[in-house]
N, C-alpha and C. Protein backbone atom coordinates (compact mmCIF):
# COMPACT_ATOMS: atom_id res chain seq x y z
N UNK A 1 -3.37 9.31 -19.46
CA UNK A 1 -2.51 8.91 -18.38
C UNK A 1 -2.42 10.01 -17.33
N UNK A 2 -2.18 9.48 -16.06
CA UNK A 2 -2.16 10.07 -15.27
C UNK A 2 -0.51 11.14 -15.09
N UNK A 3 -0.48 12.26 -14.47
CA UNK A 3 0.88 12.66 -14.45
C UNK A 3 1.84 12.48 -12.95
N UNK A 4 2.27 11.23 -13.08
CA UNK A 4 3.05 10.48 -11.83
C UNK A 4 4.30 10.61 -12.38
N UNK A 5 5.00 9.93 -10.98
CA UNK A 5 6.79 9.82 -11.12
C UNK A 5 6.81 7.71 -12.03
N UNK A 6 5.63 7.37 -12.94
CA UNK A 6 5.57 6.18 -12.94
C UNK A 6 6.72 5.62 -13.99
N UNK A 7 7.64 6.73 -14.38
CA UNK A 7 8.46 6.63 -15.22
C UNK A 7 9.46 6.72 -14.46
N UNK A 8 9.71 7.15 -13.23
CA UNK A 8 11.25 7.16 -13.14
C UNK A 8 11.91 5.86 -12.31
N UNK A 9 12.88 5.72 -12.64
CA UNK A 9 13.63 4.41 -11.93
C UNK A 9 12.89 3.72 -10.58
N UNK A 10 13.32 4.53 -9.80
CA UNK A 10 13.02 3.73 -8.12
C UNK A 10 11.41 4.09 -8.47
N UNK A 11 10.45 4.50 -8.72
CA UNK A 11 9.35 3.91 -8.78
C UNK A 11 8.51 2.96 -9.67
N UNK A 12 9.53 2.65 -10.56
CA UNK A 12 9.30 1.40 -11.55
C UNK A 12 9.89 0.36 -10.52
N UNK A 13 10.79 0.60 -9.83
CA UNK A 13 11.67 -0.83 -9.02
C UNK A 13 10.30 -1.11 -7.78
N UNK A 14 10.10 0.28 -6.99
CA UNK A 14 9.54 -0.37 -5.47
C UNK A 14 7.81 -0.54 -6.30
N UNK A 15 7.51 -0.99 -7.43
CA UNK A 15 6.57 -1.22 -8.46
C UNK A 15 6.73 -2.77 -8.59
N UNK A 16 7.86 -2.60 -9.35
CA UNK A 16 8.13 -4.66 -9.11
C UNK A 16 8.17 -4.94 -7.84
N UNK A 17 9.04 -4.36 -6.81
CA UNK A 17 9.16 -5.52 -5.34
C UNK A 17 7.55 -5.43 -5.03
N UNK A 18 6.76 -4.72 -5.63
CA UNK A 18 5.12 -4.81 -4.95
C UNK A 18 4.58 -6.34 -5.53
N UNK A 19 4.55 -6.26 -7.29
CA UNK A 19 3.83 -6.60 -7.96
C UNK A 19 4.96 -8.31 -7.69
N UNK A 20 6.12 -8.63 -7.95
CA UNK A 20 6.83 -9.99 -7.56
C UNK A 20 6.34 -10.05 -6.43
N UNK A 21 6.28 -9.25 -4.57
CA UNK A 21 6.15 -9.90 -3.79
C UNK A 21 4.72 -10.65 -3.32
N UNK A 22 3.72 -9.68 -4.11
CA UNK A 22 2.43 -10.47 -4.30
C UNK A 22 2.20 -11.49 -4.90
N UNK A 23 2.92 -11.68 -5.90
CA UNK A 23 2.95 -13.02 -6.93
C UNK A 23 3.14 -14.01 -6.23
N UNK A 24 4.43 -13.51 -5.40
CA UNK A 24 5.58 -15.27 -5.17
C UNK A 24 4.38 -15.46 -3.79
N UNK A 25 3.84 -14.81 -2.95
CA UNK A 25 3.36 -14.96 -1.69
C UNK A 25 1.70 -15.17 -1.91
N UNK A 26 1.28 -14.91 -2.66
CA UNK A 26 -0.41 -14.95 -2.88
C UNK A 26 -0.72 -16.55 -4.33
N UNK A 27 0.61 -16.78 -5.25
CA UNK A 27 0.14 -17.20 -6.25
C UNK A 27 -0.25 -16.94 -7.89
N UNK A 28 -0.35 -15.77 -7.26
CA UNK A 28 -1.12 -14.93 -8.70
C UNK A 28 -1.11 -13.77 -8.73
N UNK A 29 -1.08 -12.96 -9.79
CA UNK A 29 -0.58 -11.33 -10.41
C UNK A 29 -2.16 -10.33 -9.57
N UNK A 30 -1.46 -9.63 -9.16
CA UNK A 30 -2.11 -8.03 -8.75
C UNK A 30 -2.65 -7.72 -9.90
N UNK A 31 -1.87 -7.28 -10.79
CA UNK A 31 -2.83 -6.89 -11.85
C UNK A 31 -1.79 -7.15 -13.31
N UNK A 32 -2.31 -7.24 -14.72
CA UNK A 32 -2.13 -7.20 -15.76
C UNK A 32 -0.66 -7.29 -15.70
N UNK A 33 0.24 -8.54 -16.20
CA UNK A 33 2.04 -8.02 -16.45
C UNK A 33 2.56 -7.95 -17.50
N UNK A 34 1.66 -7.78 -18.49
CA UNK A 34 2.32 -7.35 -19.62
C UNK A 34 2.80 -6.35 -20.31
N UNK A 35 3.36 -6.23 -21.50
CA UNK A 35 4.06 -4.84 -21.46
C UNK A 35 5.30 -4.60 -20.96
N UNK A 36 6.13 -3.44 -20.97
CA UNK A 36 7.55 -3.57 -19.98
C UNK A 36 6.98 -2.71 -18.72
N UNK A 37 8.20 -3.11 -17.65
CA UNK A 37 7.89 -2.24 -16.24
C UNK A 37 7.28 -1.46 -16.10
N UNK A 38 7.76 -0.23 -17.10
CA UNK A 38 7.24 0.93 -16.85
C UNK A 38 5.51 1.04 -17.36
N UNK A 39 4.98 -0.09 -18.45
CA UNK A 39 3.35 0.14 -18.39
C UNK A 39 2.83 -0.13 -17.35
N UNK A 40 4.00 -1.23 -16.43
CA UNK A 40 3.54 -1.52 -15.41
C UNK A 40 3.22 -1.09 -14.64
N UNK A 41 3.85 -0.49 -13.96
CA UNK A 41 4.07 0.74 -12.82
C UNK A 41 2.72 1.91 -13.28
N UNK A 42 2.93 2.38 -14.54
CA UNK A 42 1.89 3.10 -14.85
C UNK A 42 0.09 2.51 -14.37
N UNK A 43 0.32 1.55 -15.12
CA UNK A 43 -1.29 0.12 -14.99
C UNK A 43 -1.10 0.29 -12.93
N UNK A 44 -0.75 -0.26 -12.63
CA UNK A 44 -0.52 -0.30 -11.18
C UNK A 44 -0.72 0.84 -10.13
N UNK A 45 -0.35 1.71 -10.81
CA UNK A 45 -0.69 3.31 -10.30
C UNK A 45 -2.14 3.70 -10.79
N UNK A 46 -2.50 3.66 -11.86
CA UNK A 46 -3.68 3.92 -12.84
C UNK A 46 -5.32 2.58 -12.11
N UNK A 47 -4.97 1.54 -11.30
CA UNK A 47 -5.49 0.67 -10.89
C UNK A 47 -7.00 1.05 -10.35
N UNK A 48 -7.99 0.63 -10.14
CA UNK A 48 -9.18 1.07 -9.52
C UNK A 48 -9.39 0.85 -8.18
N UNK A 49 -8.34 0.08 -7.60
CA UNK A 49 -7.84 -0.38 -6.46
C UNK A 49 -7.30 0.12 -5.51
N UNK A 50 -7.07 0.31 -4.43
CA UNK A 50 -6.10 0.99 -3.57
C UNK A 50 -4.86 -0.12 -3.46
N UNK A 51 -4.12 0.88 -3.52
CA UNK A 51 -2.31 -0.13 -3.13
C UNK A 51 -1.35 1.18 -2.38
N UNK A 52 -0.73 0.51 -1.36
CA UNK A 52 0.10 1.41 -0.66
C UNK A 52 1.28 0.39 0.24
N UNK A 53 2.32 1.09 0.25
CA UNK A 53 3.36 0.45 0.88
C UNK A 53 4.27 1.08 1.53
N UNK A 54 4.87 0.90 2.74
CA UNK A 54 5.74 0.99 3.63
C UNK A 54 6.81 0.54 3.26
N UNK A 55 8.01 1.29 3.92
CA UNK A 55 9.68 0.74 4.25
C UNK A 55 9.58 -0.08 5.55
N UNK A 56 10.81 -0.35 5.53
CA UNK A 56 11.72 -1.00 6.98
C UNK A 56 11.87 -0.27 8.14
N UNK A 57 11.57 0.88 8.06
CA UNK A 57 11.97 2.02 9.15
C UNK A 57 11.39 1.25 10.43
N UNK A 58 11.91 2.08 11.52
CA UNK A 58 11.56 1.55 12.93
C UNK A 58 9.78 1.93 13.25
N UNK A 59 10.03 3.39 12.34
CA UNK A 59 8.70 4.11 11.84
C UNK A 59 8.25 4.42 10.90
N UNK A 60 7.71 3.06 9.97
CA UNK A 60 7.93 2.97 8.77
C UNK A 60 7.01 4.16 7.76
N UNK A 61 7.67 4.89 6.75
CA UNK A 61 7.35 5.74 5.88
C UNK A 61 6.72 4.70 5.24
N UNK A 62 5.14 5.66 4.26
CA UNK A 62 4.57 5.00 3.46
C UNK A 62 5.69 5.29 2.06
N UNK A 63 6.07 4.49 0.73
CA UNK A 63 6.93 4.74 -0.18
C UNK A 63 6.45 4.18 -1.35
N UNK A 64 4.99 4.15 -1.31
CA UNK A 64 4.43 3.94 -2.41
C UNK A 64 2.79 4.09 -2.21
N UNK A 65 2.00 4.90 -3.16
CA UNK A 65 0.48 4.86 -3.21
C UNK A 65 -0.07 5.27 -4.42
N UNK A 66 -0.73 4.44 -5.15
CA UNK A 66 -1.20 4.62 -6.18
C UNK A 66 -2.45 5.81 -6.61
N UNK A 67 -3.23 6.10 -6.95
CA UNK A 67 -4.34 7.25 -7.68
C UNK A 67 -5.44 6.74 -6.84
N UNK A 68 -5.89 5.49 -6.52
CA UNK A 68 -6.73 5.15 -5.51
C UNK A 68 -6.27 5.44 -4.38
N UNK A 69 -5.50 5.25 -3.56
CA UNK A 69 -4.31 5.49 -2.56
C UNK A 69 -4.78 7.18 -2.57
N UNK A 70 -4.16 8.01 -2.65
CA UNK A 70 -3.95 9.44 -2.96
C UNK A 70 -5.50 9.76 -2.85
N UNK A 71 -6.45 9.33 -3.35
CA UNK A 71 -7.77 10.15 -3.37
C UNK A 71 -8.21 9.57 -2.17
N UNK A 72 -8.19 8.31 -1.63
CA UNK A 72 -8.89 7.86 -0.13
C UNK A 72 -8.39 8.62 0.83
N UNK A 73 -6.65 9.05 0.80
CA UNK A 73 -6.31 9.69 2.24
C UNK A 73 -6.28 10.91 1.68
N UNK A 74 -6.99 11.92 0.91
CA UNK A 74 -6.84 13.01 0.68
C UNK A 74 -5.39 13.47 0.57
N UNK A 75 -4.66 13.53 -0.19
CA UNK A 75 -2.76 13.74 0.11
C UNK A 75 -2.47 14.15 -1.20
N UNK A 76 -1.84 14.71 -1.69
CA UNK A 76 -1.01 14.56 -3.13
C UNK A 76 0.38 13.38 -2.80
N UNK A 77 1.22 13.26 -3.82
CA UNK A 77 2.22 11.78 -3.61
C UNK A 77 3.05 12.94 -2.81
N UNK A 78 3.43 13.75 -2.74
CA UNK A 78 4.59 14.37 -1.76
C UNK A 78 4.14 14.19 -0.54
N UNK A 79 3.16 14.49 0.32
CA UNK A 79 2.63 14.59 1.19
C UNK A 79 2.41 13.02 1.96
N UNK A 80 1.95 12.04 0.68
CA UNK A 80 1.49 10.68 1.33
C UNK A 80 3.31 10.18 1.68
N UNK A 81 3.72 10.55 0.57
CA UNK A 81 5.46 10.14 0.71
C UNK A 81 6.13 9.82 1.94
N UNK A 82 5.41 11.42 2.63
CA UNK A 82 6.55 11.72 3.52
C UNK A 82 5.40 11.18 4.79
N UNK A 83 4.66 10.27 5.03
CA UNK A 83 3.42 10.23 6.14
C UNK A 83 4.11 9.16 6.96
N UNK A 84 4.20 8.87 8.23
CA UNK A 84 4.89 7.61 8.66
C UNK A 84 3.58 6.66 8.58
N UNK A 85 3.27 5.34 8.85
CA UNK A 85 2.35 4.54 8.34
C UNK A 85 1.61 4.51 9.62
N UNK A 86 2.36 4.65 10.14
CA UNK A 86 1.30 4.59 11.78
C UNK A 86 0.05 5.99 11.75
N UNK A 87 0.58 6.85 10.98
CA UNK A 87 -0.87 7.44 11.05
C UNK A 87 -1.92 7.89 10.02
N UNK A 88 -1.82 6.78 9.45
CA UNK A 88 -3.14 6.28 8.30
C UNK A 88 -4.02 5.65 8.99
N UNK A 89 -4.14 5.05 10.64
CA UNK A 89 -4.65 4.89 11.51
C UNK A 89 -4.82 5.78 12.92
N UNK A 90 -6.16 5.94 13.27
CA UNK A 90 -5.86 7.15 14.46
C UNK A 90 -5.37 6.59 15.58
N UNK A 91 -5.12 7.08 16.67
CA UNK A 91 -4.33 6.66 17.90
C UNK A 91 -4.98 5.38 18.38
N UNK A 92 -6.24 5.71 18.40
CA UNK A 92 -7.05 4.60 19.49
C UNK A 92 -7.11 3.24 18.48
N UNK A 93 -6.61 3.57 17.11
CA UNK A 93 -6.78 2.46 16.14
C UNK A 93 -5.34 1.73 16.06
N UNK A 94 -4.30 2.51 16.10
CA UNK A 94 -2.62 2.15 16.39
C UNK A 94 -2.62 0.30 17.18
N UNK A 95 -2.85 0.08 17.92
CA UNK A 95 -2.39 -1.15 18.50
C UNK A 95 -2.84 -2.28 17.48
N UNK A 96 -4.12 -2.13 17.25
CA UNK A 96 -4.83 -3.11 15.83
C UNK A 96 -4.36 -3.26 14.74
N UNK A 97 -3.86 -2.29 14.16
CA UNK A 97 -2.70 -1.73 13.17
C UNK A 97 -1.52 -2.61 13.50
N UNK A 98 -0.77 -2.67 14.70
CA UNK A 98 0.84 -3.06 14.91
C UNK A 98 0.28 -4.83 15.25
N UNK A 99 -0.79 -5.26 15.67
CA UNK A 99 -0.93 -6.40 15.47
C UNK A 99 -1.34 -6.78 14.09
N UNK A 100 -2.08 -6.34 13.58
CA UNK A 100 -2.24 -6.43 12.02
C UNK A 100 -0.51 -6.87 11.28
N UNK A 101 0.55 -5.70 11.02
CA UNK A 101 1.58 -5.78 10.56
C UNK A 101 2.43 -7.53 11.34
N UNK A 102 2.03 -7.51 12.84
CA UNK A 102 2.86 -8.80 13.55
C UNK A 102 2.53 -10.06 13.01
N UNK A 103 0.99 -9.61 12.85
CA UNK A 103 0.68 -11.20 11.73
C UNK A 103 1.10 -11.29 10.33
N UNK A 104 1.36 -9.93 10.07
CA UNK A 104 1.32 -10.23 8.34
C UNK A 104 3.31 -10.63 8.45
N UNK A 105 3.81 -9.77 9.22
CA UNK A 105 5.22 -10.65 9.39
C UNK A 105 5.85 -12.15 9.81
N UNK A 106 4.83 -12.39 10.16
CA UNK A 106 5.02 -13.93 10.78
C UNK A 106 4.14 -14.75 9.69
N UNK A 107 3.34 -14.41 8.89
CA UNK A 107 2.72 -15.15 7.76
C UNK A 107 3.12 -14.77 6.44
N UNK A 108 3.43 -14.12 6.55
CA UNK A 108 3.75 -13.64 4.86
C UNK A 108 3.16 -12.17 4.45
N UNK A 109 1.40 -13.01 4.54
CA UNK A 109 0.59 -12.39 3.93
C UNK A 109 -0.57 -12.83 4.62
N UNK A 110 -2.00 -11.82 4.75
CA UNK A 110 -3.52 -11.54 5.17
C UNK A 110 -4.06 -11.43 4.31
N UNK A 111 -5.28 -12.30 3.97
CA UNK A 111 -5.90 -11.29 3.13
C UNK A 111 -7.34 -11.32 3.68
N UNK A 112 -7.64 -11.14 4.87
CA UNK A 112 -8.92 -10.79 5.86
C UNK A 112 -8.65 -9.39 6.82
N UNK A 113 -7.62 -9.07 6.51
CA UNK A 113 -7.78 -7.48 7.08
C UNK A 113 -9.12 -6.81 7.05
N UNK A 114 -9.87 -5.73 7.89
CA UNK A 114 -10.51 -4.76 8.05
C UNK A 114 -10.26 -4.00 9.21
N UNK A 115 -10.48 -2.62 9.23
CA UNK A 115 -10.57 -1.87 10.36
C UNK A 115 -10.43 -0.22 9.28
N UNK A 116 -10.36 0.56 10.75
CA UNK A 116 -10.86 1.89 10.20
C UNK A 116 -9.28 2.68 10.17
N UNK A 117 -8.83 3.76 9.20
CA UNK A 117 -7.96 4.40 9.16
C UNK A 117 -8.86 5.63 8.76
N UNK A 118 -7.64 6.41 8.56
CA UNK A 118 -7.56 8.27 8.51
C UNK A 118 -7.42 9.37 7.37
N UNK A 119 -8.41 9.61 6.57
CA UNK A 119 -6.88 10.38 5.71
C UNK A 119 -6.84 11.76 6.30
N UNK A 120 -5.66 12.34 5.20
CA UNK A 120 -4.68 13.70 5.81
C UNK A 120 -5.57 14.63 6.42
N UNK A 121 -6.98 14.67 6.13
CA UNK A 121 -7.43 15.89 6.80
C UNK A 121 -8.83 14.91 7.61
N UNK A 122 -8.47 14.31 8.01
CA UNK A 122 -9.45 13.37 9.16
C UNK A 122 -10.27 12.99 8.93
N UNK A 123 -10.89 12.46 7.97
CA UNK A 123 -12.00 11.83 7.10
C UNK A 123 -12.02 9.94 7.06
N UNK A 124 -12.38 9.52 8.44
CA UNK A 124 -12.35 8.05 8.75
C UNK A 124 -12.75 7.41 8.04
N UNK A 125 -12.35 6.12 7.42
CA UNK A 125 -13.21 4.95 6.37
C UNK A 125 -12.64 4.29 7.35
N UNK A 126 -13.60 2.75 7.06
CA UNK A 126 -13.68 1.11 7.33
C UNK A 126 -13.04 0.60 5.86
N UNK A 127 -11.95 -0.07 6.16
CA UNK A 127 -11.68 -0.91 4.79
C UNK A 127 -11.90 -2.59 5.35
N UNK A 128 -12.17 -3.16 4.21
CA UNK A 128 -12.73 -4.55 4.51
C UNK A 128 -12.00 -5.73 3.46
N UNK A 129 -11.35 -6.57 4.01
CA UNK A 129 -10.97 -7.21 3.14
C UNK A 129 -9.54 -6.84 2.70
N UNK A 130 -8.99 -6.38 3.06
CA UNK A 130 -7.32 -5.74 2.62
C UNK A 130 -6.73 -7.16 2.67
N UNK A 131 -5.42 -7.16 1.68
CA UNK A 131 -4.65 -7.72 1.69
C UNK A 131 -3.29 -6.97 2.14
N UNK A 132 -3.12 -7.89 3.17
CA UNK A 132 -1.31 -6.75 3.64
C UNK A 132 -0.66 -8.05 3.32
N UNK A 133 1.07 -7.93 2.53
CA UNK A 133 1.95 -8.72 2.09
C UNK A 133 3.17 -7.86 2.65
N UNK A 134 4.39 -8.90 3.23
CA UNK A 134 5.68 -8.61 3.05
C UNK A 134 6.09 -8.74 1.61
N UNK A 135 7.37 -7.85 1.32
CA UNK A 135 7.75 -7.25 0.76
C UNK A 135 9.21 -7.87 0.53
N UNK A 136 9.51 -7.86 -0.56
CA UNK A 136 10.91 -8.24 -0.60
C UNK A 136 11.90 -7.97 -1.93
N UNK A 137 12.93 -7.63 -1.28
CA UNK A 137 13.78 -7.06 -3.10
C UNK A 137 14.38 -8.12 -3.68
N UNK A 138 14.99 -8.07 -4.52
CA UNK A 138 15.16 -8.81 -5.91
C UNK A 138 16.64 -9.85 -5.21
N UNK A 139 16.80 -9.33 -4.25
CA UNK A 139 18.02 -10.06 -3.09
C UNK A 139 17.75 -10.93 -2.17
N UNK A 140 16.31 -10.89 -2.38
CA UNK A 140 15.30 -11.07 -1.09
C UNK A 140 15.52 -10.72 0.31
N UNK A 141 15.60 -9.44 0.47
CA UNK A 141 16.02 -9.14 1.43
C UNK A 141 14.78 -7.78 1.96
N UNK A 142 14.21 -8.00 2.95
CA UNK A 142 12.63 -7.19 3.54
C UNK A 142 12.32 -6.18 2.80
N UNK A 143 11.80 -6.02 2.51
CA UNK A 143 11.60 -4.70 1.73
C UNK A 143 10.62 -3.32 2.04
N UNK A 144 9.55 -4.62 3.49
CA UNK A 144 8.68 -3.53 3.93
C UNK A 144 7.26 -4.35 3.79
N UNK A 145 5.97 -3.63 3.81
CA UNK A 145 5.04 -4.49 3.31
C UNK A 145 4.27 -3.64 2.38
N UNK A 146 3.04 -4.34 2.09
CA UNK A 146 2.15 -3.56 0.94
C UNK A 146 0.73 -4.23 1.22
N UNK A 147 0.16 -2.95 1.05
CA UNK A 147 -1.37 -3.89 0.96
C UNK A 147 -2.50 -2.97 0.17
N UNK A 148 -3.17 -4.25 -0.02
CA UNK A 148 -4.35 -3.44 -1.48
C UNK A 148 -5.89 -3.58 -0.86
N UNK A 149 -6.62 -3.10 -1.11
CA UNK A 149 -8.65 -3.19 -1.08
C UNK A 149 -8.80 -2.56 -1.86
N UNK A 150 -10.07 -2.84 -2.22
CA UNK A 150 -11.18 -2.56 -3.17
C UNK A 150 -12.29 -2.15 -2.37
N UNK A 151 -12.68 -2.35 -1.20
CA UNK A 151 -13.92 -2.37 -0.61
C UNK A 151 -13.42 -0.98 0.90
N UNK A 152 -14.39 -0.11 0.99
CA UNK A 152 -14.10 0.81 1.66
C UNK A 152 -15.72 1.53 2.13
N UNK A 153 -15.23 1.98 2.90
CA UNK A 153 -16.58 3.07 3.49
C UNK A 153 -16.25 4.22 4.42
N UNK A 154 -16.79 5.34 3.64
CA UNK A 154 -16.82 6.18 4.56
C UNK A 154 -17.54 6.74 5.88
N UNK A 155 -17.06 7.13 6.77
CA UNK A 155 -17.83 7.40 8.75
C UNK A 155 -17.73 8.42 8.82
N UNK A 156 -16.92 9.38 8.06
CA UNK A 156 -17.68 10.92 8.42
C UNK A 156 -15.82 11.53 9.44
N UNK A 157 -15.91 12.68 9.71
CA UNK A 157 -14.83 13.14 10.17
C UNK A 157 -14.17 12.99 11.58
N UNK A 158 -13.40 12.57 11.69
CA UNK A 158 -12.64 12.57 13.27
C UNK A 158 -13.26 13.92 14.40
């Protein structure tokens, strides 16, 4: 196992609002739900997949990224924690990005996303195929969004 926070409370919780809001909005499980929360959260973090998610903010903080997540944008979890989401995309990529999020708020959910983002030390990929989902807590009340790929490529440095 990997050594994450996949045991402690609020990241077993913003773990379910990922793994329920994909369910109720797509149909079908992200990945494996068996077991209690916390294998969950672990399995979910441990994934071969990328998964990452945003808050509500006006400038929304990323508040969740799994071991795939963490190695694509070069970051440790403190670092991706504290990243606002707008710049996992570079500037000239920003507007594509905020239309991206306008559709996924007015639909639910995408799952034809592609375009190019950033990680922490400027190392551009193309992701293809993302799924971005709203987000919602156990109140149903916004929670933010989330989105996963499998399919990626790297372009070399900013």
């Amino acid at each position: 196992m990997t050594n994450t926070p996949c045991q402690q409370p609020e990241w077993i919780e913003q773990t379910q609002i990922i793994l329920n809001s994909y369910a109720e909005l797509l149909g079908r499980e992200l990945i494996d739900r068996d077991g209690s929360k916390a294998e969950q959260s672990q399995r979910l973090f441990d994934a071969p997949f990328v998964v990452v998610s945003h808050n509500t903010a006006d400038d929304p903080i990323l508040n969740y990224g799994n071991h795939a997540a963490l190695l694509l944008w070069e970051a440790d979890l403190k670092t991706l924690l504290q990243m606002p989401s707008r710049k996992t995309a570079e500037p000239v990529h920003r507007d594509e990005r905020s239309e991206l999020l306008r559709r996924v708020t007015e639909n639910g959910f995408i799952d034809d996303y592609q375009g190019i983002r950033i990680s922490a030390t400027g190392q551009r990929f193309q992701i293809d195929q993302a799924i971005v989902w709203n987000l919602t807590d156990s109140d149903g009340n916004p929670a933010g969004q989330a989105a996963t790929f499998t399919e990626w490529e790297m372009l070399g440095y900013a």
